[in-house]
Protein backbone atom coordinates (compact mmCIF):
# COMPACT_ATOMS: atom_id res chain seq x y z
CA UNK A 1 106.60 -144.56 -63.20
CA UNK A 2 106.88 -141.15 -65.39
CA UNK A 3 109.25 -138.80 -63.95
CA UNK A 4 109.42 -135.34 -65.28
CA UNK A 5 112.81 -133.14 -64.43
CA UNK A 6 112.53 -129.57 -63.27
CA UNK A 7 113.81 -129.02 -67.10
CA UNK A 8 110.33 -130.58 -68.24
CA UNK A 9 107.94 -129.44 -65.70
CA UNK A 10 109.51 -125.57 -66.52
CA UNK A 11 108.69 -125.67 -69.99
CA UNK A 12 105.33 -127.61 -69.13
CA UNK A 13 104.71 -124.90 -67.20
CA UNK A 14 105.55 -121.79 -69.92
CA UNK A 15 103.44 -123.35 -72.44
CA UNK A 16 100.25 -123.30 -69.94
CA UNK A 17 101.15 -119.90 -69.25
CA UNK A 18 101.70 -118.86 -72.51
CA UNK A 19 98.32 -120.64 -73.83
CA UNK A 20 96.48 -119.12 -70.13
CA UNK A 21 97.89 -115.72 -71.42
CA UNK A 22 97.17 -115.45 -75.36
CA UNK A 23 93.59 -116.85 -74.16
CA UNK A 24 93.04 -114.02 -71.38
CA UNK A 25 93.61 -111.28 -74.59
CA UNK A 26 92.08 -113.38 -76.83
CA UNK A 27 88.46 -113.40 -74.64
CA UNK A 28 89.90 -109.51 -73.13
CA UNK A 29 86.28 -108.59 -73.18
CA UNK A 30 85.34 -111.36 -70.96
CA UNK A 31 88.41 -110.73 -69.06
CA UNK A 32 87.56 -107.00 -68.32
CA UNK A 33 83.98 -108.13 -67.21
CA UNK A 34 84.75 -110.22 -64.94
CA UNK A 35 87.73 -108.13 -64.01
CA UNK A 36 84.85 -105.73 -62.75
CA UNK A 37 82.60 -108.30 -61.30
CA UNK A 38 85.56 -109.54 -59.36
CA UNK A 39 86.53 -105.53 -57.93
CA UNK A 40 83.02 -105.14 -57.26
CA UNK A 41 82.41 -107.67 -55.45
CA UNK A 42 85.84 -107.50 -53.11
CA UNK A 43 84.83 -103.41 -52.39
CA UNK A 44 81.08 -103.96 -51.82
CA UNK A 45 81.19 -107.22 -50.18
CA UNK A 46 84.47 -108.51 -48.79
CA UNK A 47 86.12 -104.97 -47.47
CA UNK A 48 83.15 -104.33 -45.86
CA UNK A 49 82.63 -107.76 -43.85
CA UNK A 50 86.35 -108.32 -43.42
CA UNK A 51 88.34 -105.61 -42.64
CA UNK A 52 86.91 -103.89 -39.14
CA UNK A 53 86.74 -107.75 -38.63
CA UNK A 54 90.17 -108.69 -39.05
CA UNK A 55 91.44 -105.46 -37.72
CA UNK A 56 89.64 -105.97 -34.05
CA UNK A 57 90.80 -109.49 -33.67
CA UNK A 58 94.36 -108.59 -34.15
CA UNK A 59 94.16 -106.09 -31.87
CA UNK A 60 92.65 -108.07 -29.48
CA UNK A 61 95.21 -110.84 -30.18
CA UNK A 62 98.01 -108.26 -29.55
CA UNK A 63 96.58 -106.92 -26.34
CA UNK A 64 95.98 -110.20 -24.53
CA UNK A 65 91.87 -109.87 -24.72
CA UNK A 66 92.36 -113.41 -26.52
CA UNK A 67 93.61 -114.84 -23.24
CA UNK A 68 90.18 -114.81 -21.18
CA UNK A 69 88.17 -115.23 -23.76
CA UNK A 70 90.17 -118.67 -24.23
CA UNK A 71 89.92 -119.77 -20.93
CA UNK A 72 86.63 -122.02 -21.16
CA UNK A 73 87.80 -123.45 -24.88
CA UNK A 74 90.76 -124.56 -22.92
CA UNK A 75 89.16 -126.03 -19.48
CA UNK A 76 86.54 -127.88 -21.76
CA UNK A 77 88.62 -129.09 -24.96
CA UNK A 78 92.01 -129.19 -23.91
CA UNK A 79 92.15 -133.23 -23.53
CA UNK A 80 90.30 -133.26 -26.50
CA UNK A 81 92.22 -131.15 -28.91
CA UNK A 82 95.70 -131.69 -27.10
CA UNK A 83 96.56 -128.48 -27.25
CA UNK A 84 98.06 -126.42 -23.89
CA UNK A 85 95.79 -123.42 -22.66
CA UNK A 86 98.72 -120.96 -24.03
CA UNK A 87 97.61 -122.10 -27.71
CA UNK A 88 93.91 -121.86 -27.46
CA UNK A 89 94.01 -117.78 -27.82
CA UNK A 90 95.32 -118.75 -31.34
CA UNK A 91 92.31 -120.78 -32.24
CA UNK A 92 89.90 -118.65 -31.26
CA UNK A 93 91.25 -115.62 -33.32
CA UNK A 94 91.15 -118.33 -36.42
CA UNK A 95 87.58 -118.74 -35.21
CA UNK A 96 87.45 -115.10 -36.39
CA UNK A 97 90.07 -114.20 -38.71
CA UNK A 98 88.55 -116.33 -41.40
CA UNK A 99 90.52 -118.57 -44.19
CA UNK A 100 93.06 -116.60 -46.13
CA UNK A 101 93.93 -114.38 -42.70
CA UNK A 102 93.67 -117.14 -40.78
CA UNK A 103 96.38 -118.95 -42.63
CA UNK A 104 98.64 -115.94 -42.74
CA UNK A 105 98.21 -115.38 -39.22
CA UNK A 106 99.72 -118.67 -38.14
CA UNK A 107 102.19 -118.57 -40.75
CA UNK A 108 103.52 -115.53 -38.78
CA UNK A 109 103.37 -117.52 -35.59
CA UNK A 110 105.18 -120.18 -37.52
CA UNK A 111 107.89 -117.89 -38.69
CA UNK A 112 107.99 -116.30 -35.44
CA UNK A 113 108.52 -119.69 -33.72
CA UNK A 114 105.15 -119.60 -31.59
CA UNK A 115 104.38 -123.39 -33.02
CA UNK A 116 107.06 -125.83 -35.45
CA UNK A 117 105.30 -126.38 -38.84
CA UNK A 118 103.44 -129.22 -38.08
CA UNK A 119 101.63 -127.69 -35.94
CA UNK A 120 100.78 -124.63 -38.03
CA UNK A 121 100.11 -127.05 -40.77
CA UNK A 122 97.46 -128.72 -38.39
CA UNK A 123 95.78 -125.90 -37.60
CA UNK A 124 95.53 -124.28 -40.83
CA UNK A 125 94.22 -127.80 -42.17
CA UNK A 126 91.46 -128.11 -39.43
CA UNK A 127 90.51 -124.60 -38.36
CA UNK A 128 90.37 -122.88 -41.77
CA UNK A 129 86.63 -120.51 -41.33
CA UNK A 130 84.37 -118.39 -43.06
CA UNK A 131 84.09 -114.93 -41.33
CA UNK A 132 81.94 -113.94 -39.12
CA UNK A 133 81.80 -111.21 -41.11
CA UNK A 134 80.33 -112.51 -43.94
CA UNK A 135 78.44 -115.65 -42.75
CA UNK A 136 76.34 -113.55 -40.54
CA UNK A 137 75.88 -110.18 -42.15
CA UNK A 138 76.63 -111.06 -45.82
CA UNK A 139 74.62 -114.70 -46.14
CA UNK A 140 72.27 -114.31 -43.15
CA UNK A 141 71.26 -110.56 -43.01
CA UNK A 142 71.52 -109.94 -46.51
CA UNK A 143 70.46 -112.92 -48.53
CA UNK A 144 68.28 -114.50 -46.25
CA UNK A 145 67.13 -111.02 -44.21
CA UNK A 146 67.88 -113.31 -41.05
CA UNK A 147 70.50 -113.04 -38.47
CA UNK A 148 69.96 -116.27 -37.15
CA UNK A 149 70.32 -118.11 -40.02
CA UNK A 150 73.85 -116.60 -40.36
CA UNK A 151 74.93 -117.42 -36.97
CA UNK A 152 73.52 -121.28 -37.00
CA UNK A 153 75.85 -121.55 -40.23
CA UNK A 154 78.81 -119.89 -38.70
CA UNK A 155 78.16 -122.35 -35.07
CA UNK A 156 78.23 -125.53 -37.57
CA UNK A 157 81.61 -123.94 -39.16
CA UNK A 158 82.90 -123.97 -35.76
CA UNK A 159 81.39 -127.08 -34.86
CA UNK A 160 83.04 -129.18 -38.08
CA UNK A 161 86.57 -127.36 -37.54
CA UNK A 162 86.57 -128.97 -33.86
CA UNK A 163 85.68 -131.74 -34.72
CA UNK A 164 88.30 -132.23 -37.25
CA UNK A 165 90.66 -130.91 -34.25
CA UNK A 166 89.40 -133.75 -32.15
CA UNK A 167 90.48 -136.33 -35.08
CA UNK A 168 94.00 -134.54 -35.54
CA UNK A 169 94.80 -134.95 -32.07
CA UNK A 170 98.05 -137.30 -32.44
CA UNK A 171 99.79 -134.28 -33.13
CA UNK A 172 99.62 -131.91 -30.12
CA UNK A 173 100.24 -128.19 -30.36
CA UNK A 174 102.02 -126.79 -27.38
CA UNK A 175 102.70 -122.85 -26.86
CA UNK A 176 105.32 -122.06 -24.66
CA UNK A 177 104.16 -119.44 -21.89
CA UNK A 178 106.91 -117.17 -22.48
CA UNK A 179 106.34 -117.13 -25.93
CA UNK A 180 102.38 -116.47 -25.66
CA UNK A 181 102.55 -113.38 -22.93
CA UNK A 182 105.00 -111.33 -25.15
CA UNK A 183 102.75 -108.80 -26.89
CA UNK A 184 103.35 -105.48 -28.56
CA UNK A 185 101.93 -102.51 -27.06
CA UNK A 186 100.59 -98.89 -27.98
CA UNK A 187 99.03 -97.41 -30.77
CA UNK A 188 101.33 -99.04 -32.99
CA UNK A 189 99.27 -101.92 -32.51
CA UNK A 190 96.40 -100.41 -34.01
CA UNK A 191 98.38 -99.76 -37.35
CA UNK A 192 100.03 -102.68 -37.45
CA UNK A 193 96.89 -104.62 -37.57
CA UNK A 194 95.38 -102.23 -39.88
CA UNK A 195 98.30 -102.80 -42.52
CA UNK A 196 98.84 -106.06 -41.99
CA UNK A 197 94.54 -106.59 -42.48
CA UNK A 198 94.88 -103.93 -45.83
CA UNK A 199 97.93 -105.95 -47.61
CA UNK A 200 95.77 -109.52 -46.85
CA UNK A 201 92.72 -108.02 -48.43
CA UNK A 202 94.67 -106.54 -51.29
CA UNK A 203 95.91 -109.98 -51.74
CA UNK A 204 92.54 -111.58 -51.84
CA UNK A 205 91.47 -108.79 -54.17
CA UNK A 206 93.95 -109.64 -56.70
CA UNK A 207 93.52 -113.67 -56.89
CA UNK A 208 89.71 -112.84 -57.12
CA UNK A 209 90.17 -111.28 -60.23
CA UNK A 210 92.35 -113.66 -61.29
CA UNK A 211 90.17 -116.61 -60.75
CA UNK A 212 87.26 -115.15 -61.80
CA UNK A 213 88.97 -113.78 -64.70
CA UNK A 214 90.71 -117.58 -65.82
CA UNK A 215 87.80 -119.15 -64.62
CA UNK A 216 85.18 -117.76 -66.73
CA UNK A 217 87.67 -118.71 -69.61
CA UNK A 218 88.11 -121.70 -68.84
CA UNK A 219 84.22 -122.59 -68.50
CA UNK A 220 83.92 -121.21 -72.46
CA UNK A 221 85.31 -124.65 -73.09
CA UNK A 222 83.19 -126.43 -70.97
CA UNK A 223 79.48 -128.11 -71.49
CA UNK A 224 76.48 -125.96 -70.18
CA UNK A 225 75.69 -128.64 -67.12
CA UNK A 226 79.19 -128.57 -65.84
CA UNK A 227 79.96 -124.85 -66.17
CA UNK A 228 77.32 -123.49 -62.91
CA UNK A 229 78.67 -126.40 -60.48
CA UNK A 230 82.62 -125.59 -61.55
CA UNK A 231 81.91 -122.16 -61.11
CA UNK A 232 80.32 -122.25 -57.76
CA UNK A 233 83.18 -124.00 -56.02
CA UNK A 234 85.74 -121.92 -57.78
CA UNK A 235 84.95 -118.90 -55.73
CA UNK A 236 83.26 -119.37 -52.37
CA UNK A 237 81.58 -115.53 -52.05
CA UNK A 238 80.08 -115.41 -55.46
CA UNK A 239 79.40 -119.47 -55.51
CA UNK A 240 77.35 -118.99 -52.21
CA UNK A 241 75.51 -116.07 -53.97
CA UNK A 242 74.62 -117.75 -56.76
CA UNK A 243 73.32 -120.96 -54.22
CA UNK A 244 71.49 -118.43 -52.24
CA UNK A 245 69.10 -117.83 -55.71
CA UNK A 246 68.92 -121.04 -57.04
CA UNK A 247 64.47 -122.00 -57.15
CA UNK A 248 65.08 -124.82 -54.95
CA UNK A 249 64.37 -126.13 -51.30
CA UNK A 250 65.78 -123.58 -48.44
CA UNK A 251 66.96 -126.54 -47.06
CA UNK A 252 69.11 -127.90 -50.00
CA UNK A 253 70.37 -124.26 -50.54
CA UNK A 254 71.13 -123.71 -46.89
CA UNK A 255 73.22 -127.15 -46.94
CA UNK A 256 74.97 -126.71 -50.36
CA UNK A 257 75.85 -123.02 -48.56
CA UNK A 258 77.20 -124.55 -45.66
CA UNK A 259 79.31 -127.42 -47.72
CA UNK A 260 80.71 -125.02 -49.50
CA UNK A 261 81.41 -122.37 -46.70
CA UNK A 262 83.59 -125.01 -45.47
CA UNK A 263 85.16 -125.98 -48.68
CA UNK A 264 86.20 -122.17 -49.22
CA UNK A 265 86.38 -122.58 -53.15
CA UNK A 266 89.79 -122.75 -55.21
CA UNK A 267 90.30 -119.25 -55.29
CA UNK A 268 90.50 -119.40 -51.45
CA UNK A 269 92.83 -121.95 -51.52
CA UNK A 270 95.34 -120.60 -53.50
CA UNK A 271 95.25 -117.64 -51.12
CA UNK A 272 96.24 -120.61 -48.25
CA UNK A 273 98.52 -121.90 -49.94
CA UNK A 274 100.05 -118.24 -50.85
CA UNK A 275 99.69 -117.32 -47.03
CA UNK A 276 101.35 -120.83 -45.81
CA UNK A 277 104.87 -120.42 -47.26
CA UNK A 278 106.17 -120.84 -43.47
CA UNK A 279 104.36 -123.83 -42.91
CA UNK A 280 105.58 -125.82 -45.60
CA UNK A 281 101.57 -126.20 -46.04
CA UNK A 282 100.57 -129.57 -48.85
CA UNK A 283 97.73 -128.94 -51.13
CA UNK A 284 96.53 -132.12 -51.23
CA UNK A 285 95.59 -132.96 -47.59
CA UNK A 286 94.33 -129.30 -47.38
CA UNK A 287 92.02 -130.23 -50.17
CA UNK A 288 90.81 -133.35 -48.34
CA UNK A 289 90.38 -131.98 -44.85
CA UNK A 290 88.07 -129.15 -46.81
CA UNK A 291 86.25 -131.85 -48.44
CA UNK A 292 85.63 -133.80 -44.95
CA UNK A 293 84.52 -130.62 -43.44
CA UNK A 294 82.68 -129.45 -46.04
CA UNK A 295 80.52 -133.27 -45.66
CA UNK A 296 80.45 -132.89 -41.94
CA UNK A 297 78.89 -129.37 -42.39
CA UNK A 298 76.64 -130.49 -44.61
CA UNK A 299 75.03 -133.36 -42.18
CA UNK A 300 74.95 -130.74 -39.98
CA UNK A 301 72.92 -128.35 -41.47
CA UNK A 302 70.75 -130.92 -43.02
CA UNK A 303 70.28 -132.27 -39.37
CA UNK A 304 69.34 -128.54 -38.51
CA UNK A 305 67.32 -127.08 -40.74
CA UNK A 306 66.28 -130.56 -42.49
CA UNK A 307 65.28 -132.44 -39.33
CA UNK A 308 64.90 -130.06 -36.37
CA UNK A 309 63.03 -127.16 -38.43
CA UNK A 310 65.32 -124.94 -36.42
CA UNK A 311 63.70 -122.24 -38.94
């Protein structure tokens, strides 16, 4: 087997760079546009649908409201999920907190030693969701001008994340009580969770541009049929946009929403994997758990919409 030192994969890695980077000035008019595309679409879309978002459920988290609200998760999927009722107020804020806050916010539990790493990495691996945020108000209110259409997608998000739980239960996640009742208190509260939510989406700001920005370069390269289906999984927000349009079936656009609402797109992954540093978080069985969920979503919806008619 070929074995490349740290000596080679260094200098593998400064000539990608250094091709990446004369590339990005050689197409800079490319890389400005979609530069702009990229800040447009993170202050009109994703500030908007995110940050309140994020912002409440730490808060919440913080203040114990997380606690009650976990209770019936915990009486009715405890067994299931083997996790302890302590660790359930976690979930539910990742039902919530969406993927790249999601990750960082058990990465802090991780570093805080609320759960070891293999637990964090478990969680992160089956419970990574679209917000609520944006699957309701962005794809159902605004590009299908209905709510429920939005919330069915969001249910089958949650829906595929447990049931990935339910097949990662040989490791268990256990919170210790003491651990879970010490919260902060106060206003300070408030702007902690309103920094901590402003630095995340500054972060997800700056790798959209950057995939958007690389990705569009890297398409030039590309042939025509392969360049609308690589660039529709490289970012999940502007990917679903552009499956929202396409002049086929609402049925096969619904599903190929919902797959990839659950695949989150490579941008979204790097943000994880940015977020994860605590967890000691692998790429690759983060890529296939999104591909599983993004197939179990998919029979979902098509079961849904496809076979039920819900709408």
């Amino acid at each position: 087997m070929l074995y490349m030192g740290d000596g080679m994969q260094k200098r593998l890695l400064t000539i990608c760079l250094s091709i990446l980077f004369i590339a990005l000035l050689r197409y800079g008019s490319l890389n400005y546009e979609q530069s702009a595309k990229a800040l447009t679409l993170w202050f009109e879309t994703l500030v908007p649908s995110l940050f309140c978002v994020m912002v409440m459920v730490k808060v919440m988290f913080s203040l114990g409201a997380f606690d009650w609200l976990a209770k019936p998760f915990a009486l009715l999927f405890s067994r299931l999920f083997r996790m302890n009722e302590q660790s359930f107020p976690y979930l539910v804020a990742l039902m919530f907190l969406g993927f790249p806050a999601g990750a960082a916010f058990i990465n802090e539990a991780v570093s805080n030693h609320h759960f070891d790493q293999k637990e964090g990495q478990r969680l992160i691996d089956t419970c990574s969701f679209a917000t609520p945020g944006f699957v309701v108000l962005t794809v159902g209110s605004v590009l299908f001008h209905s709510v429920s259409i939005g919330i069915l997608l969001f249910g089958i998000q949650w829906f595929s994340g447990w049931i990935l739980l339910a097949l990662t239960r040989k490791q268990k996640i256990h919170v210790d009580h003491a651990i879970a009742v010490k919260r902060p208190s106060g206003i300070q509260t408030l702007g902690n969770a309103m920094m901590e939510s402003g630095k995340t989406l500054y972060m997800m700001g700056g790798y959209l541009m950057l995939c958007m920005s690389i990705t569009s370069i890297l398409l030039q390269f590309l042939p025509a049929w392969a360049q609308m289906p690589l660039r529709i999984i490289a970012e999940f927000s502007s990917g679903t946009m552009q499956l929202a349009v396409l002049e086929i079936p609402l049925v096969n656009r619904l599903i190929g929403i919902s797959m990839l609402l659950s695949f989150g797109g490579f941008c979204v992954h790097m943000q994880v994997m940015c977020f994860s540093e605590a967890t000691y978080l692998r790429y690759f069985p983060y890529l296939c758990f999104r591909i599983l969920q993004a197939i179990i979503s998919g029979l979902l919806t098509y079961v849904l919409f496809g076979v039920c008619h819900i709408v």
